[in-house]
PDB file of N, CA and C in Angstrom:
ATOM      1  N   UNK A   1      14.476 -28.560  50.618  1.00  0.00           N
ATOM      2  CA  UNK A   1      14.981 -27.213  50.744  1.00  0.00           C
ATOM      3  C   UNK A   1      16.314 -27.277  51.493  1.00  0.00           C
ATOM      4  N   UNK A   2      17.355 -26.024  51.278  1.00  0.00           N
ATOM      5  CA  UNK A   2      18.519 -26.489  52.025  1.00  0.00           C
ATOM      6  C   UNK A   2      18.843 -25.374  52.051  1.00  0.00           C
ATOM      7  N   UNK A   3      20.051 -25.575  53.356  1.00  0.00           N
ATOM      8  CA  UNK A   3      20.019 -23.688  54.113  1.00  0.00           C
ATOM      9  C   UNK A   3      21.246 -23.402  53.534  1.00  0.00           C
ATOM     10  N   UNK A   4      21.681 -22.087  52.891  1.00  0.00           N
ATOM     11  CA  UNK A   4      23.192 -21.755  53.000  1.00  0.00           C
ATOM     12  C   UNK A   4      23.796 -21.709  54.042  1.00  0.00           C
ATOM     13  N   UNK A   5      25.497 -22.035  54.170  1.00  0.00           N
ATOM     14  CA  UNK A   5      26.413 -21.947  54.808  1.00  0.00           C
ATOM     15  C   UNK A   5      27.138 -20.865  54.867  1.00  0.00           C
ATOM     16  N   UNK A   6      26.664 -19.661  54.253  1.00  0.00           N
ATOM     17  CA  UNK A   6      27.144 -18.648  54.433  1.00  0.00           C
ATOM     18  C   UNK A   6      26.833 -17.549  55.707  1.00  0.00           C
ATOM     19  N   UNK A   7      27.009 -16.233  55.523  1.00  0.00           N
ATOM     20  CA  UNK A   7      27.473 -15.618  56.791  1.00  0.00           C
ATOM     21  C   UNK A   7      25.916 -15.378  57.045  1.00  0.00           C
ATOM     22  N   UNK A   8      26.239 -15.338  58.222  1.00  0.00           N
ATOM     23  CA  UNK A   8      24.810 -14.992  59.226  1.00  0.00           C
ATOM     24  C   UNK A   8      25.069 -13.527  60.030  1.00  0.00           C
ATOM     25  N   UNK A   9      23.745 -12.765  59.572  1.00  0.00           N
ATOM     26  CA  UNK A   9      23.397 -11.679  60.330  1.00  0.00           C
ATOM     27  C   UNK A   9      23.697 -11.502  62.058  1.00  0.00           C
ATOM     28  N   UNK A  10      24.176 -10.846  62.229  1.00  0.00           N
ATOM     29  CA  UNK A  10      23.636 -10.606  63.441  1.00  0.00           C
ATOM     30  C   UNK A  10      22.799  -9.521  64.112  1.00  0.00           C
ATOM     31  N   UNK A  11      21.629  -9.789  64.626  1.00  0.00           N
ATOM     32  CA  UNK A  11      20.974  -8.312  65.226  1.00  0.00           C
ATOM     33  C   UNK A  11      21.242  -7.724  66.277  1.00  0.00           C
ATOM     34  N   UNK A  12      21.290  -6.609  66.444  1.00  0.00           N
ATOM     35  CA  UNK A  12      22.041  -5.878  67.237  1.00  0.00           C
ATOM     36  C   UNK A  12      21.125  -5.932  68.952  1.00  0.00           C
ATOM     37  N   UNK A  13      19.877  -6.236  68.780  1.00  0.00           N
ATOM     38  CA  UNK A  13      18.932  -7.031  70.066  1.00  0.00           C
ATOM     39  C   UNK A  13      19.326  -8.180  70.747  1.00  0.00           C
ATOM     40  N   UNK A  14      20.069  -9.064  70.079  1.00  0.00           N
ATOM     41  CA  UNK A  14      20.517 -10.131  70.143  1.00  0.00           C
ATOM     42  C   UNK A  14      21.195 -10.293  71.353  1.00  0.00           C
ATOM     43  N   UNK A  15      20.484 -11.320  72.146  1.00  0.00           N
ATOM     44  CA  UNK A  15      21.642 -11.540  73.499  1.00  0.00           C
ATOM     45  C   UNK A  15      22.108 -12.387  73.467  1.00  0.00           C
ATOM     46  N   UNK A  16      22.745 -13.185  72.118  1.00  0.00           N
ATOM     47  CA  UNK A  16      24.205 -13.904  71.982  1.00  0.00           C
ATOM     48  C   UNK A  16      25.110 -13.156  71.592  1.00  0.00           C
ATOM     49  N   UNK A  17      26.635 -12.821  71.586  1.00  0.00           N
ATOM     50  CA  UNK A  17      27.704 -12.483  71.143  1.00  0.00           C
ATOM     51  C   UNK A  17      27.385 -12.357  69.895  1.00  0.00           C
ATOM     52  N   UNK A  18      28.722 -11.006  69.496  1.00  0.00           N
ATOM     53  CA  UNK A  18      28.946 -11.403  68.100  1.00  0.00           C
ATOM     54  C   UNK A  18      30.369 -12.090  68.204  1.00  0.00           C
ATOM     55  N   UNK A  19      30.455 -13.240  66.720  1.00  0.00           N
ATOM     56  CA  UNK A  19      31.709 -14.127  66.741  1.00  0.00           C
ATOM     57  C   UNK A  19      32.557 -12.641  66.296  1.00  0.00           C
ATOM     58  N   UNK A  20      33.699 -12.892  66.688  1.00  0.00           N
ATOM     59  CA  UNK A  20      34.897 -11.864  66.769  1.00  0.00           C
ATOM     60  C   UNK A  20      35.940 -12.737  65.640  1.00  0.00           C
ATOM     61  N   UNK A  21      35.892 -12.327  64.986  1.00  0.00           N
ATOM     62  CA  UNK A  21      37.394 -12.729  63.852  1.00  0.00           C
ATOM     63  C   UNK A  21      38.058 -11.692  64.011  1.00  0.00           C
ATOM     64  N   UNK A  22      39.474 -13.315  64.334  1.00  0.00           N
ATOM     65  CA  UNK A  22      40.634 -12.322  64.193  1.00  0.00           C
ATOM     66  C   UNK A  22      41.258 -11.733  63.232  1.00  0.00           C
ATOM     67  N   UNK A  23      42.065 -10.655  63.774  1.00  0.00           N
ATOM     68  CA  UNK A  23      42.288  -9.908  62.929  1.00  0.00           C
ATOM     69  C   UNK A  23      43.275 -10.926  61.744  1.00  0.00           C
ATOM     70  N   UNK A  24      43.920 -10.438  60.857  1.00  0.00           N
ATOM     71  CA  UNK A  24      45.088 -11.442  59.924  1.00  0.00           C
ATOM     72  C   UNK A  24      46.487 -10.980  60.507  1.00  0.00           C
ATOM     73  N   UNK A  25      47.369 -12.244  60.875  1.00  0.00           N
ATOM     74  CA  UNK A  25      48.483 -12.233  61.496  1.00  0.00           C
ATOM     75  C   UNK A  25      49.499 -10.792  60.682  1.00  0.00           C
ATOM     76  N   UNK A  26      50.035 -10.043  60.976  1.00  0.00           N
ATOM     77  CA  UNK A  26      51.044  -9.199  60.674  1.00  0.00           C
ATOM     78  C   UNK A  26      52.267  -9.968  60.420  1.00  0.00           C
ATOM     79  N   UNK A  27      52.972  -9.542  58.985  1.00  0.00           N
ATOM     80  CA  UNK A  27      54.662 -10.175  58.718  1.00  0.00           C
ATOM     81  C   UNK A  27      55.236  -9.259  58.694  1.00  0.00           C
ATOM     82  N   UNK A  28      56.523  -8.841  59.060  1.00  0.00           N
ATOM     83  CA  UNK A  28      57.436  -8.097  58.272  1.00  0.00           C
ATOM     84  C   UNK A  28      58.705  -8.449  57.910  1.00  0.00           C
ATOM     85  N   UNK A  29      59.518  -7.568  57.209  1.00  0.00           N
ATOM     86  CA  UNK A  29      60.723  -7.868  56.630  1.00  0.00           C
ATOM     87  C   UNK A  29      61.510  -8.974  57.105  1.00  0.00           C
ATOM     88  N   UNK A  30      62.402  -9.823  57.410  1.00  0.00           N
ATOM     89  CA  UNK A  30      63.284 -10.482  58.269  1.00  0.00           C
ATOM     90  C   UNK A  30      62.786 -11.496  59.273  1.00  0.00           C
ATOM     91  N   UNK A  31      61.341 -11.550  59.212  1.00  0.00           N
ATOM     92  CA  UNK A  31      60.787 -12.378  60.278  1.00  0.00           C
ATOM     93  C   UNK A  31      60.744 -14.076  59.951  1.00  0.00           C
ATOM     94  N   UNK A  32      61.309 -14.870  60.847  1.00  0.00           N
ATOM     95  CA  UNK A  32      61.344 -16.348  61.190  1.00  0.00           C
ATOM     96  C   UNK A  32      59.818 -16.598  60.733  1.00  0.00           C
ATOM     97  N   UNK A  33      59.230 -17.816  59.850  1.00  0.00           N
ATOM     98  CA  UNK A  33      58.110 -18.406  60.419  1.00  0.00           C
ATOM     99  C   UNK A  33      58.102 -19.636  59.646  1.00  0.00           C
ATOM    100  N   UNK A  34      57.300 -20.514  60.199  1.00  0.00           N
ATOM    101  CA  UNK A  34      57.065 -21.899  59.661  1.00  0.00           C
ATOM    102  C   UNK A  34      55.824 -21.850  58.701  1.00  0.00           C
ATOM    103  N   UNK A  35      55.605 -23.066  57.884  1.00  0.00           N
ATOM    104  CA  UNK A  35      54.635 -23.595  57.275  1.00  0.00           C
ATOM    105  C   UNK A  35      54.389 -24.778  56.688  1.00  0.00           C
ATOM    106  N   UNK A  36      53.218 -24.964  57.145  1.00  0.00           N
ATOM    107  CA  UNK A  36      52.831 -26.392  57.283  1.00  0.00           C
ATOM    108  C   UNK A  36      53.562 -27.582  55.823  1.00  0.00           C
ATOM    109  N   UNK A  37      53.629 -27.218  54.759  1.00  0.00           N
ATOM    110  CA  UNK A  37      53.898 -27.606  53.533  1.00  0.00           C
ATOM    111  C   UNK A  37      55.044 -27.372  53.199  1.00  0.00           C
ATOM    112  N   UNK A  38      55.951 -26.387  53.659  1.00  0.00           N
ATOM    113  CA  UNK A  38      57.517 -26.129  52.988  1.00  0.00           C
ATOM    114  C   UNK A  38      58.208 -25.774  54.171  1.00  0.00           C
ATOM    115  N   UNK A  39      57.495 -25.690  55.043  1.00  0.00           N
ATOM    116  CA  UNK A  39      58.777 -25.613  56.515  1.00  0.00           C
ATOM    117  C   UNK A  39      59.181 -24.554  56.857  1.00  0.00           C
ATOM    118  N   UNK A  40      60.587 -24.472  57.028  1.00  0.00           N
ATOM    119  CA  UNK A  40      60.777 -23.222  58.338  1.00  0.00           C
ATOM    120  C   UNK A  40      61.423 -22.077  56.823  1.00  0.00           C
ATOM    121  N   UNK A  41      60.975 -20.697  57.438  1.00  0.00           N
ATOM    122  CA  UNK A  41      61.807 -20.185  56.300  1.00  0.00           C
ATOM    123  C   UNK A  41      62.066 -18.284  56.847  1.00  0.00           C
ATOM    124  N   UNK A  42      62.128 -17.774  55.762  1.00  0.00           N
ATOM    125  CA  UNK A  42      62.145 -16.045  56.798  1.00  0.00           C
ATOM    126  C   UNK A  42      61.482 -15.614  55.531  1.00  0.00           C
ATOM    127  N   UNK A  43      60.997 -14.112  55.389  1.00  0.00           N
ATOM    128  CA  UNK A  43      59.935 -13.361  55.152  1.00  0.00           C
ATOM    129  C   UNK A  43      61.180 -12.753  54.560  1.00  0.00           C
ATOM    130  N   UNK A  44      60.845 -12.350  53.260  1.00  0.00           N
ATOM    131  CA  UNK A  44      61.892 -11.230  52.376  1.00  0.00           C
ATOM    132  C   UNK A  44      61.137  -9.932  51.776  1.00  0.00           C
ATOM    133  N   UNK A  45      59.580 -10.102  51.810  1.00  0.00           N
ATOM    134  CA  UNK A  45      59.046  -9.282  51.230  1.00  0.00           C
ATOM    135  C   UNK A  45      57.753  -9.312  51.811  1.00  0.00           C
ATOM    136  N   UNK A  46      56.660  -8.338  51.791  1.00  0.00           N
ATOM    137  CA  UNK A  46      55.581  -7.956  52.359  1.00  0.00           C
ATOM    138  C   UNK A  46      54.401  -7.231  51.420  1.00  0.00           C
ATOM    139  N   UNK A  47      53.844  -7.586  50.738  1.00  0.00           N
ATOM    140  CA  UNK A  47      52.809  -6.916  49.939  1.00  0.00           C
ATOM    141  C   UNK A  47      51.522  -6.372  50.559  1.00  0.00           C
ATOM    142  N   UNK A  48      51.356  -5.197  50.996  1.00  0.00           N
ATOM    143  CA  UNK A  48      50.129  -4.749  52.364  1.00  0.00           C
ATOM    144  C   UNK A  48      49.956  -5.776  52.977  1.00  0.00           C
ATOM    145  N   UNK A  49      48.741  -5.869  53.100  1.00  0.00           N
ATOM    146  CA  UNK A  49      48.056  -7.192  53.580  1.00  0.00           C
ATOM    147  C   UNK A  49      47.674  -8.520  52.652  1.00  0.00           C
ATOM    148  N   UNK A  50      48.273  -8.555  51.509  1.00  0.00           N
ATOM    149  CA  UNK A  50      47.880  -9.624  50.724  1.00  0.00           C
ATOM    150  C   UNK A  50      48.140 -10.527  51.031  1.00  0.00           C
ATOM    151  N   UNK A  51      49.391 -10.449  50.636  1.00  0.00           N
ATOM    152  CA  UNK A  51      50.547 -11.611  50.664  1.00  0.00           C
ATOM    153  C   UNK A  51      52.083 -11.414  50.858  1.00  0.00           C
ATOM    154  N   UNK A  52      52.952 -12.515  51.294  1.00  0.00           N
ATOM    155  CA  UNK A  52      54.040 -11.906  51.781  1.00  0.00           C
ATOM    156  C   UNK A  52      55.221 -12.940  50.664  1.00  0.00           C
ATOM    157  N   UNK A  53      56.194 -12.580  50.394  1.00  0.00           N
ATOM    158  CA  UNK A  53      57.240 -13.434  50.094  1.00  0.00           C
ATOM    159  C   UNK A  53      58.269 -14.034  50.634  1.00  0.00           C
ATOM    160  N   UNK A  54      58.711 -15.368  51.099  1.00  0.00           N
ATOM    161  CA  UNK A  54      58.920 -15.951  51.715  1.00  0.00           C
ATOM    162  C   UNK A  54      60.212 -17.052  50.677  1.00  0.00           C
ATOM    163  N   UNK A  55      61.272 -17.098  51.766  1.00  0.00           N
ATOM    164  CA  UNK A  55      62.487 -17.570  51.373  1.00  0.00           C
ATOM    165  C   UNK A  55      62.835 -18.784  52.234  1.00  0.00           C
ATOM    166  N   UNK A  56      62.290 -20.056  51.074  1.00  0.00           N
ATOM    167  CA  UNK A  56      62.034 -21.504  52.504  1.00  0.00           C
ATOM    168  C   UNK A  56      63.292 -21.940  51.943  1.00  0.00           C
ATOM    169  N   UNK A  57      64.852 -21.608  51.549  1.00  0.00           N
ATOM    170  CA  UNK A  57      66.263 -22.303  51.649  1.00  0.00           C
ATOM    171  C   UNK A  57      66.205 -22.443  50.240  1.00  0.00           C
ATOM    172  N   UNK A  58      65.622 -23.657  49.347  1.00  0.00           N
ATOM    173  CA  UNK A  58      66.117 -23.582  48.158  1.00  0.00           C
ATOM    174  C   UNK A  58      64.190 -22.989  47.110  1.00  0.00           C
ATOM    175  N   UNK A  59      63.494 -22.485  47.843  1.00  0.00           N
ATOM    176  CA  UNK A  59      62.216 -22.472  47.515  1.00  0.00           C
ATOM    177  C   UNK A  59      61.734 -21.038  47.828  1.00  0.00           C
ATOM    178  N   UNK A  60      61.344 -19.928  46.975  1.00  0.00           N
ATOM    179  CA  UNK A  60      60.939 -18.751  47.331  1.00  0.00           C
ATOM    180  C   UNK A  60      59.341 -18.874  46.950  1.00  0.00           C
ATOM    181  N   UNK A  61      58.481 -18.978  47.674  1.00  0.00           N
ATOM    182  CA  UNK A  61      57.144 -18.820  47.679  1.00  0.00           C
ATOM    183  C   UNK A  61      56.637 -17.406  48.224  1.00  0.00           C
ATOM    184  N   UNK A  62      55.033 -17.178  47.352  1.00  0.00           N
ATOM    185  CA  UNK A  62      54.273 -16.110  47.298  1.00  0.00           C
ATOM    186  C   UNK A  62      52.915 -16.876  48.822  1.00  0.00           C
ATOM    187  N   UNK A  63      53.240 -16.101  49.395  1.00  0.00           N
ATOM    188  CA  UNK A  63      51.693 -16.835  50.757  1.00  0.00           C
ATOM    189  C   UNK A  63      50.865 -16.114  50.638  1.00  0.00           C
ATOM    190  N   UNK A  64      49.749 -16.238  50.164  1.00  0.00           N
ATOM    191  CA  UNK A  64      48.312 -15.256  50.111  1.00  0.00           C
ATOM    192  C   UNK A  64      47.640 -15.295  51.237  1.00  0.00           C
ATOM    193  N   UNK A  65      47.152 -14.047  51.544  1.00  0.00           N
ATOM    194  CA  UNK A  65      46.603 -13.920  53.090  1.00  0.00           C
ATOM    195  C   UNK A  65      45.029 -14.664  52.528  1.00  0.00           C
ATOM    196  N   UNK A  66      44.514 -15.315  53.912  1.00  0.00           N
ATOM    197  CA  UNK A  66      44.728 -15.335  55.067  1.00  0.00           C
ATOM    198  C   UNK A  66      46.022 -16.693  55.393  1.00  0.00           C
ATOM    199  N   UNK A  67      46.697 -16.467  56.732  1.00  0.00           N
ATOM    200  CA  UNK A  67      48.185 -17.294  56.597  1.00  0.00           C
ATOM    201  C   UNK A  67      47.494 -17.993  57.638  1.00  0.00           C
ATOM    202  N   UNK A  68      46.607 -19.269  57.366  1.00  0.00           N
ATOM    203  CA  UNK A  68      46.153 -20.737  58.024  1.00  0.00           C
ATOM    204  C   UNK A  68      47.291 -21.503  58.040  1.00  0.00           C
ATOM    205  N   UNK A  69      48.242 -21.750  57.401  1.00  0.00           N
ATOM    206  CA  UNK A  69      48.895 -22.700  57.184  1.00  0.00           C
ATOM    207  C   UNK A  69      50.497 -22.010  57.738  1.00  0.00           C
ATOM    208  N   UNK A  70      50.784 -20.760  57.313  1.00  0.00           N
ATOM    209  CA  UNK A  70      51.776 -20.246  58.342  1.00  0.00           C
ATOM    210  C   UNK A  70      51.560 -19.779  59.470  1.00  0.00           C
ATOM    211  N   UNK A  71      52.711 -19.700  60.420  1.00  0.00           N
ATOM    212  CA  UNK A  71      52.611 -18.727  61.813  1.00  0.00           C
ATOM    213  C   UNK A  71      54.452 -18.254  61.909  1.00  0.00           C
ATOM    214  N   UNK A  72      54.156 -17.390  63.074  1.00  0.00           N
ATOM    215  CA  UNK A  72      55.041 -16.217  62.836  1.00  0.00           C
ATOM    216  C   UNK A  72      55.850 -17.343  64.121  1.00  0.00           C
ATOM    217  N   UNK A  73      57.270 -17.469  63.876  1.00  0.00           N
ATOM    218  CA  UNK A  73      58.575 -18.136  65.205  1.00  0.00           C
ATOM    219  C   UNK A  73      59.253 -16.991  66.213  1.00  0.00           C
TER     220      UNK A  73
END
């Protein structure tokens, strides 16, 4: 038999914590940020919370949230 790895309940009796996820980093227009795979670049576009568009010098990439691999400079 084998257990899923998926999300676990929590009961509200419970005297352990609940795990707290963070919220997803905020981009906007003009903002500096790095990433792990194409490097340093700035933010040209913002789609809600999806995804943002990103201008790495000779490389315009689409970043789908959640941004693990970017952070904001």
């Amino acid at each position: 038999m084998t257990k899923s790895a998926g999300y676990r309940r929590h009961l509200p009796s419970s005297p352990f914590k609940v795990p707290v996820v963070p919220p997803p980093e905020q981009f906007a227009v003009g903002n500096r940020v790095t990433h792990d795979e194409h490097g340093l670049g700035r933010v040209i576009g913002v789609e809600d919370e999806t995804a943002v568009l990103v201008d790495f010098g000779g490389l315009r990439a689409r970043v789908k949230s959640p941004y693990s691999k970017m952070t904001k400079l």
